[in-house]
N, C-alpha and C. Protein backbone atom coordinates (compact mmCIF):
# COMPACT_ATOMS: atom_id res chain seq x y z
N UNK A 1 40.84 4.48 -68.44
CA UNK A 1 40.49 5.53 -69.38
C UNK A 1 40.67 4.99 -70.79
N UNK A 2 39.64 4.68 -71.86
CA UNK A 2 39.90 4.56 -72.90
C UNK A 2 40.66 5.79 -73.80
N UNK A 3 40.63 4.88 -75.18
CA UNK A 3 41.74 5.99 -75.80
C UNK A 3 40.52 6.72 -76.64
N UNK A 4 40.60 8.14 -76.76
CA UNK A 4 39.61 9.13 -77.40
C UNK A 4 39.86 9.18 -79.11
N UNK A 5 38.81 8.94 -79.95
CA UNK A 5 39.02 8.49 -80.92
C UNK A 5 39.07 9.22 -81.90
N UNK A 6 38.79 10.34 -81.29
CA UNK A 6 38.85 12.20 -82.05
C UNK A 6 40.09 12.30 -82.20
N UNK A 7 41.22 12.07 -81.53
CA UNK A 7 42.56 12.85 -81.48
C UNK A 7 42.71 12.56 -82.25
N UNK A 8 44.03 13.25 -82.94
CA UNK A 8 44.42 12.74 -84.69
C UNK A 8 46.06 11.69 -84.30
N UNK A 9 46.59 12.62 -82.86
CA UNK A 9 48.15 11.64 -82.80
C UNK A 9 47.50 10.19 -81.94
N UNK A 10 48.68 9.69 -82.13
CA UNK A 10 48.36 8.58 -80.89
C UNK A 10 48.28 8.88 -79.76
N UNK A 11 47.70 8.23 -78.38
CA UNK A 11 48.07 8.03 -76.82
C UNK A 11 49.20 7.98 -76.80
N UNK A 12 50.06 6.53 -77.18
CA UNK A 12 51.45 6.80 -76.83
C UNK A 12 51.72 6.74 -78.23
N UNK A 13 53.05 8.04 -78.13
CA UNK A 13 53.60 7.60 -79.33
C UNK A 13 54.80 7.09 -79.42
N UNK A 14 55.09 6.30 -78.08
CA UNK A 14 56.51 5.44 -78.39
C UNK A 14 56.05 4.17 -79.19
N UNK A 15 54.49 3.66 -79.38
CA UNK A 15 54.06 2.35 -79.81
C UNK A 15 52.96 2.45 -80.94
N UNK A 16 53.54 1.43 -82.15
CA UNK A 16 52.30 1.89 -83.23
C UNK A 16 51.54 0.58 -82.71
N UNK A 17 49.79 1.53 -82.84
CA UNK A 17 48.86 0.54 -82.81
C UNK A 17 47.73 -0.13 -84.07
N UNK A 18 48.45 -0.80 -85.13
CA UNK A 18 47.79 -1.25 -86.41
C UNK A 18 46.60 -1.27 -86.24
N UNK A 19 46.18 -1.72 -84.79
CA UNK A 19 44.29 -2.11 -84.64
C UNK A 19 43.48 -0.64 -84.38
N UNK A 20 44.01 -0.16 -84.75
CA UNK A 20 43.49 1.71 -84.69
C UNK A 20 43.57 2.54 -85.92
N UNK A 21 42.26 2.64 -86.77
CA UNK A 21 42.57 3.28 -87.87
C UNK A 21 43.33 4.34 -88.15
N UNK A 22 42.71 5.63 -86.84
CA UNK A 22 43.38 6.54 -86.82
C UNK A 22 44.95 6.67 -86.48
N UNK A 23 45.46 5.83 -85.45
CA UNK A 23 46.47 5.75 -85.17
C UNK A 23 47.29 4.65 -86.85
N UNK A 24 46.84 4.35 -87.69
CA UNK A 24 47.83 4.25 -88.76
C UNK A 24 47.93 5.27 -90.14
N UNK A 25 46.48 5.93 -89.97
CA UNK A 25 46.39 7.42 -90.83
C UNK A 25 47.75 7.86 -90.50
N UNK A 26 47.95 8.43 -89.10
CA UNK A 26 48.97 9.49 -88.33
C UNK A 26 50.09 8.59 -88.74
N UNK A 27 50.51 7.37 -88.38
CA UNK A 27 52.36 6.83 -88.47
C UNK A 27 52.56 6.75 -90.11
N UNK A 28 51.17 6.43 -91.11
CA UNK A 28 51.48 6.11 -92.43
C UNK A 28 51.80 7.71 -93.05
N UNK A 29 51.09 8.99 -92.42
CA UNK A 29 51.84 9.86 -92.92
C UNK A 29 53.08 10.49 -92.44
N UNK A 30 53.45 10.33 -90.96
CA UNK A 30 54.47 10.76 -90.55
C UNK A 30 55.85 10.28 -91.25
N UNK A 31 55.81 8.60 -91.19
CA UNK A 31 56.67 7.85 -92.29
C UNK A 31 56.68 7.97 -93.69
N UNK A 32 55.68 8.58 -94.04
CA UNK A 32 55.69 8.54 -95.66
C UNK A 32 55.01 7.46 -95.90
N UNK A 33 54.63 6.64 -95.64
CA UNK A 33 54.55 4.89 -96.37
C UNK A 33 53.04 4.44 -96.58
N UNK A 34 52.61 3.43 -97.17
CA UNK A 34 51.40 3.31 -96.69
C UNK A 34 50.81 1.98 -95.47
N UNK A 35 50.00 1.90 -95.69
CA UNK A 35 49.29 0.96 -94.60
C UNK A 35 50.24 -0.63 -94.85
N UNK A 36 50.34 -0.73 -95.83
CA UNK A 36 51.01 -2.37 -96.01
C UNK A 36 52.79 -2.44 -95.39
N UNK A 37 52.88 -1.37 -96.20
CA UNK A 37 54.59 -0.91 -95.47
C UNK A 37 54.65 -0.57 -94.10
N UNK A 38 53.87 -0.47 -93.50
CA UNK A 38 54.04 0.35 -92.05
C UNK A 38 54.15 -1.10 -91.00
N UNK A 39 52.92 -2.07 -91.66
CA UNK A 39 52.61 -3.47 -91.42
C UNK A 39 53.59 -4.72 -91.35
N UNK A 40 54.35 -4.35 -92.44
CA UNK A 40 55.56 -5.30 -92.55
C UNK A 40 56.55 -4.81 -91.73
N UNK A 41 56.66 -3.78 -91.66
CA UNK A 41 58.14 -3.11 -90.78
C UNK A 41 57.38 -3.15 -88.92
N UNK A 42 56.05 -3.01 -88.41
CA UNK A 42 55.77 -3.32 -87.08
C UNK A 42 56.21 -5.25 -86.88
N UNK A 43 55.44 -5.88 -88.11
CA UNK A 43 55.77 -7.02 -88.06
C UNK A 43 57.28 -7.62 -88.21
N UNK A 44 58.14 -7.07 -88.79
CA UNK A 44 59.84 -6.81 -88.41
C UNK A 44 59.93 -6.80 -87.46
N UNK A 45 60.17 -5.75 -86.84
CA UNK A 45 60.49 -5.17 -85.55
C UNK A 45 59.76 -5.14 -84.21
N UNK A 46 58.85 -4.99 -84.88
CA UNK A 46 57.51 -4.87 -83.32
C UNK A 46 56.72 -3.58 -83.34
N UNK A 47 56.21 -3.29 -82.44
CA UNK A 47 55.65 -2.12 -82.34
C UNK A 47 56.11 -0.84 -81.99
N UNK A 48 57.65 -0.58 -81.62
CA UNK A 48 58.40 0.31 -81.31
C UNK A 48 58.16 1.71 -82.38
N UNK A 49 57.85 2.58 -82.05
CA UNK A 49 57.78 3.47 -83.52
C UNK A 49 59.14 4.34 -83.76
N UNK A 50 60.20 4.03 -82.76
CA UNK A 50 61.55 3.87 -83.05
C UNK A 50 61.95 3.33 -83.89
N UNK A 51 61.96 1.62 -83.28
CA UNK A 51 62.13 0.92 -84.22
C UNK A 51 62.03 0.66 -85.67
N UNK A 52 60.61 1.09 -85.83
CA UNK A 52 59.86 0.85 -86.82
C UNK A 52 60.40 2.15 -87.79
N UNK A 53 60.77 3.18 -87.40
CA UNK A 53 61.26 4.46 -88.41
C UNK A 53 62.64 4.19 -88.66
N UNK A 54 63.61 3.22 -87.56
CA UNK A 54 64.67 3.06 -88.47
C UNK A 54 64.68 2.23 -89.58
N UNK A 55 63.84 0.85 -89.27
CA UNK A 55 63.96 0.13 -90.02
C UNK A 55 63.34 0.58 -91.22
N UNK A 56 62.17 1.56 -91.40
CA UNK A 56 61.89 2.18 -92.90
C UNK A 56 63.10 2.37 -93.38
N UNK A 57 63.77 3.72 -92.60
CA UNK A 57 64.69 4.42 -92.81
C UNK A 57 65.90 3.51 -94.14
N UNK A 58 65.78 2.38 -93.46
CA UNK A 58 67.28 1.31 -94.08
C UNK A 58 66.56 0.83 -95.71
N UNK A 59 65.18 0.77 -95.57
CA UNK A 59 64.54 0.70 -96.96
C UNK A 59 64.89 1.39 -97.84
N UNK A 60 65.00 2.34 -97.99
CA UNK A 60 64.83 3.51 -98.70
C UNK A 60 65.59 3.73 -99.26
């Protein structure tokens, strides 16, 4: 089953997927941040969107 490109959240949202426009619209506003910040902190950490919200979190 592909992923439907209408939805506004992600498929999963334990994992951010950068190669999905829509899916970085949704994590860049949930986090606050924009597209470059969201980029450096998946590339930190990984793709965890755990991960990835603490490690904003410690930015800030």
């Amino acid at each position: 089953m592909s992923d439907n490109k209408r939805l506004r959240a992600p498929q999963d949202a334990s994992r951010i997927a950068l190669g999905e426009d829509y899916e970085v619209a949704y994590w860049t506003e949930k986090f606050g941040v924009d597209a470059d910040a969201l980029a450096d902190a998946v590339k930190a950490v990984r793709n965890s969107a755990s991960a990835v919200e603490a490690h904003l979190r410690g930015r800030r």
